[in-house]
N, C-alpha and C. Protein backbone atom coordinates (compact mmCIF):
# COMPACT_ATOMS: atom_id res chain seq x y z
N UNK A 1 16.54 21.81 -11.45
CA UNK A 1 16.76 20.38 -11.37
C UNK A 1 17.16 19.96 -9.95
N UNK A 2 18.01 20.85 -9.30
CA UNK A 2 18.59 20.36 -7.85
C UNK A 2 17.35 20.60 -6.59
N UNK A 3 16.58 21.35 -7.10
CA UNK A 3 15.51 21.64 -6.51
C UNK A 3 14.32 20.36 -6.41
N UNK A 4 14.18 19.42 -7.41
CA UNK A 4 13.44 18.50 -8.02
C UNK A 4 14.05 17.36 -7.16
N UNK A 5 15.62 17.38 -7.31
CA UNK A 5 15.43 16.12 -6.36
C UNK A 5 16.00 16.07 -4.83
N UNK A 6 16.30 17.69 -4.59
CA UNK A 6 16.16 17.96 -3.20
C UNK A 6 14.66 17.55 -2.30
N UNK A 7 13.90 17.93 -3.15
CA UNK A 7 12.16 17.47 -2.91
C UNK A 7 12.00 16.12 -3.13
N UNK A 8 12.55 15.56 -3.94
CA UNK A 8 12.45 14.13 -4.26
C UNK A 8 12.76 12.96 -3.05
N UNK A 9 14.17 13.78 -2.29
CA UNK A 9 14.68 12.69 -1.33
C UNK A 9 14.24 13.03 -0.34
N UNK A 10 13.90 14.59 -0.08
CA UNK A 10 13.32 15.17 1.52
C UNK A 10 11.48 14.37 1.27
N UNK A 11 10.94 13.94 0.19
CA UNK A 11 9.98 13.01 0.59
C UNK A 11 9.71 12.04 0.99
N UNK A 12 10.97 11.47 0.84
CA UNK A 12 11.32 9.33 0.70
C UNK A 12 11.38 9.79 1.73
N UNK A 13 12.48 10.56 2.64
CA UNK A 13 12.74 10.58 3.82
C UNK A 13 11.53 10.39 4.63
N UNK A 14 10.61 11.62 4.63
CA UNK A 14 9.48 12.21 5.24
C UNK A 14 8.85 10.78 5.33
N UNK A 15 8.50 10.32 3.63
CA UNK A 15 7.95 8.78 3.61
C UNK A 15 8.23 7.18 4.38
N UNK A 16 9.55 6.95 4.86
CA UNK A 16 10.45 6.40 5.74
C UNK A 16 10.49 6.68 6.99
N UNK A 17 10.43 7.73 7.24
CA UNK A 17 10.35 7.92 9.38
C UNK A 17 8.50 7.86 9.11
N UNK A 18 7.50 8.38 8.51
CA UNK A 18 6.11 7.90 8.75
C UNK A 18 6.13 6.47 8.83
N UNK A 19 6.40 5.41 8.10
CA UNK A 19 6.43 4.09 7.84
C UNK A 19 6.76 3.52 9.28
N UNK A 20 8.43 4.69 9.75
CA UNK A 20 8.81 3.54 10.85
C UNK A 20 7.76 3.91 11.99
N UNK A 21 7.59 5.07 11.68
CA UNK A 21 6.52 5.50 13.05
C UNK A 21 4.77 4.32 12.99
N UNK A 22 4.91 3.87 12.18
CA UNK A 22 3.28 3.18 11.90
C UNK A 22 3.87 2.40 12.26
N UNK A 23 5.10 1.47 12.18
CA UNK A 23 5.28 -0.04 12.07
C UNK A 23 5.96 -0.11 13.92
N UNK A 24 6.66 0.70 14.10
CA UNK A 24 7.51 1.11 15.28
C UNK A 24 6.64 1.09 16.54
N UNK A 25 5.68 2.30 16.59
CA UNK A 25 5.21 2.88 17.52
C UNK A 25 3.95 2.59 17.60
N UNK A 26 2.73 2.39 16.33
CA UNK A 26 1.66 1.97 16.46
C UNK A 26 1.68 0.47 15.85
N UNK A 27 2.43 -0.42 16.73
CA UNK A 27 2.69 -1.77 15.50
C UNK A 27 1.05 -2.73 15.66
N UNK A 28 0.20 -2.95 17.23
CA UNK A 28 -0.60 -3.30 17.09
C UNK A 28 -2.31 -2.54 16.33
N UNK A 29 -2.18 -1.58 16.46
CA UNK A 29 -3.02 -1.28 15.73
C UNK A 29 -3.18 -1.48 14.05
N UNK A 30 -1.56 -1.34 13.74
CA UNK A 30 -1.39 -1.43 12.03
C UNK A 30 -1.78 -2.81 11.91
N UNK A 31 -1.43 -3.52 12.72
CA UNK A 31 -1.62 -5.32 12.51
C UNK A 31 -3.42 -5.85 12.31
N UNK A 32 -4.07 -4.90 13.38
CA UNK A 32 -4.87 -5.37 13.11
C UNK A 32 -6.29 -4.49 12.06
N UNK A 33 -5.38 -4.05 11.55
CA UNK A 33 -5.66 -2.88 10.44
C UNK A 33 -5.90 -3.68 9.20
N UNK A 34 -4.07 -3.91 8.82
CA UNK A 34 -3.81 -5.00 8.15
C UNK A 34 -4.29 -6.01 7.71
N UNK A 35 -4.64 -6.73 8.91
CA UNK A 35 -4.97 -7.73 8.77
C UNK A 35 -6.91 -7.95 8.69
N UNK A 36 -7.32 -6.70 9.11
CA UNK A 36 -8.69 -6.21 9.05
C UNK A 36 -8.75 -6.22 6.96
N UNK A 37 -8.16 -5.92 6.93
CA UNK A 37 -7.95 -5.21 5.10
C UNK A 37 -7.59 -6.61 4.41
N UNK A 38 -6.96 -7.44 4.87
CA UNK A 38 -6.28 -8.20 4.08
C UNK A 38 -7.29 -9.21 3.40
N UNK A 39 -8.59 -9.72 4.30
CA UNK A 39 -9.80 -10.36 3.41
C UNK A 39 -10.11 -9.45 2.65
N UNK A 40 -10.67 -7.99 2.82
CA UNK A 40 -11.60 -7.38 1.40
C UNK A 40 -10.69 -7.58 0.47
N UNK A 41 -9.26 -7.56 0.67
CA UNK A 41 -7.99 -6.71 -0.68
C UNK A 41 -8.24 -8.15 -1.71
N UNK A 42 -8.52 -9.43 -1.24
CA UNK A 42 -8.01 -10.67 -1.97
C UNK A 42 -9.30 -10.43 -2.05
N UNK A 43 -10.45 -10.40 -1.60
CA UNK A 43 -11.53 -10.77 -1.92
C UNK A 43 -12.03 -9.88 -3.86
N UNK A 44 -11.37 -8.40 -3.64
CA UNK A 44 -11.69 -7.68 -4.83
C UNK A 44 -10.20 -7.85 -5.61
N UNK A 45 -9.52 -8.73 -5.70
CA UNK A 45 -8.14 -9.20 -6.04
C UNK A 45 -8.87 -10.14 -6.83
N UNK A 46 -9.49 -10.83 -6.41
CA UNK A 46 -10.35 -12.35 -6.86
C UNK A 46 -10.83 -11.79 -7.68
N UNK A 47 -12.29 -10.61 -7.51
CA UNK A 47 -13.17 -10.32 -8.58
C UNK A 47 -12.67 -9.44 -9.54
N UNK A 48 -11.76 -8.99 -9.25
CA UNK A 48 -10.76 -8.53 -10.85
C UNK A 48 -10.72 -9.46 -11.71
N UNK A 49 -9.99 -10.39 -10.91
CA UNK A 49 -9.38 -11.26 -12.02
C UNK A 49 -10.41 -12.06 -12.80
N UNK A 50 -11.76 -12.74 -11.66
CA UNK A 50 -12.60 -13.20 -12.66
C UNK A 50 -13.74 -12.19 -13.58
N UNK A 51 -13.86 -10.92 -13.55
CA UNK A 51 -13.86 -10.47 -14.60
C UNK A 51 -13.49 -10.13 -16.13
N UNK A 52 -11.95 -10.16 -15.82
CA UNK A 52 -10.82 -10.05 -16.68
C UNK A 52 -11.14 -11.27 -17.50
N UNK A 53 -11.23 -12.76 -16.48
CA UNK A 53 -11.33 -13.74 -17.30
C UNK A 53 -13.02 -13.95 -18.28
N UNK A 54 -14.10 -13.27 -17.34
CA UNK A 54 -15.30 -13.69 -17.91
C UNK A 54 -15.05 -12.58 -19.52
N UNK A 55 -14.59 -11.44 -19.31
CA UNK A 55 -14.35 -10.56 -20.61
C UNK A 55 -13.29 -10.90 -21.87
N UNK A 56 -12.33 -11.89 -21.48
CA UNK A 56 -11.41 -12.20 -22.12
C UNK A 56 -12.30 -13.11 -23.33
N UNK A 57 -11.60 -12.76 -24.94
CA UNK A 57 -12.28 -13.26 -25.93
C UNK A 57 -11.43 -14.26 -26.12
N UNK A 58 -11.55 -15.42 -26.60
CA UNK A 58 -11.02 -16.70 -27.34
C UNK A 58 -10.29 -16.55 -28.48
């Protein structure tokens, strides 16, 4: 068990200094990454949902 969440927090960690290192050190590239991504994500955000709705029964 102590083993489970010794691994558990040494990942968040690991997961947390990567994050600051993307946001920190490569901040313009993530931005325009980001923001490269951010039309397709809504665009297939959209066609979820109007699927969901064209399949939805009455």
């Amino acid at each position: 068990m102590a083993k489970k969440i010794v691994l558990l927090v040494l990942g968040l960690l690991v997961m947390a200094l990567g994050f600051y290192g993307l946001i920190v050190l490569w901040w313009p590239q993530f931005a325009g990454v980001f923001l490269g991504l951010l039309g397709p994500a809504i665009f297939l955000v959209g066609l979820i949902i109007f699927f969901i709705g064209w399949s939805a029964e009455e």
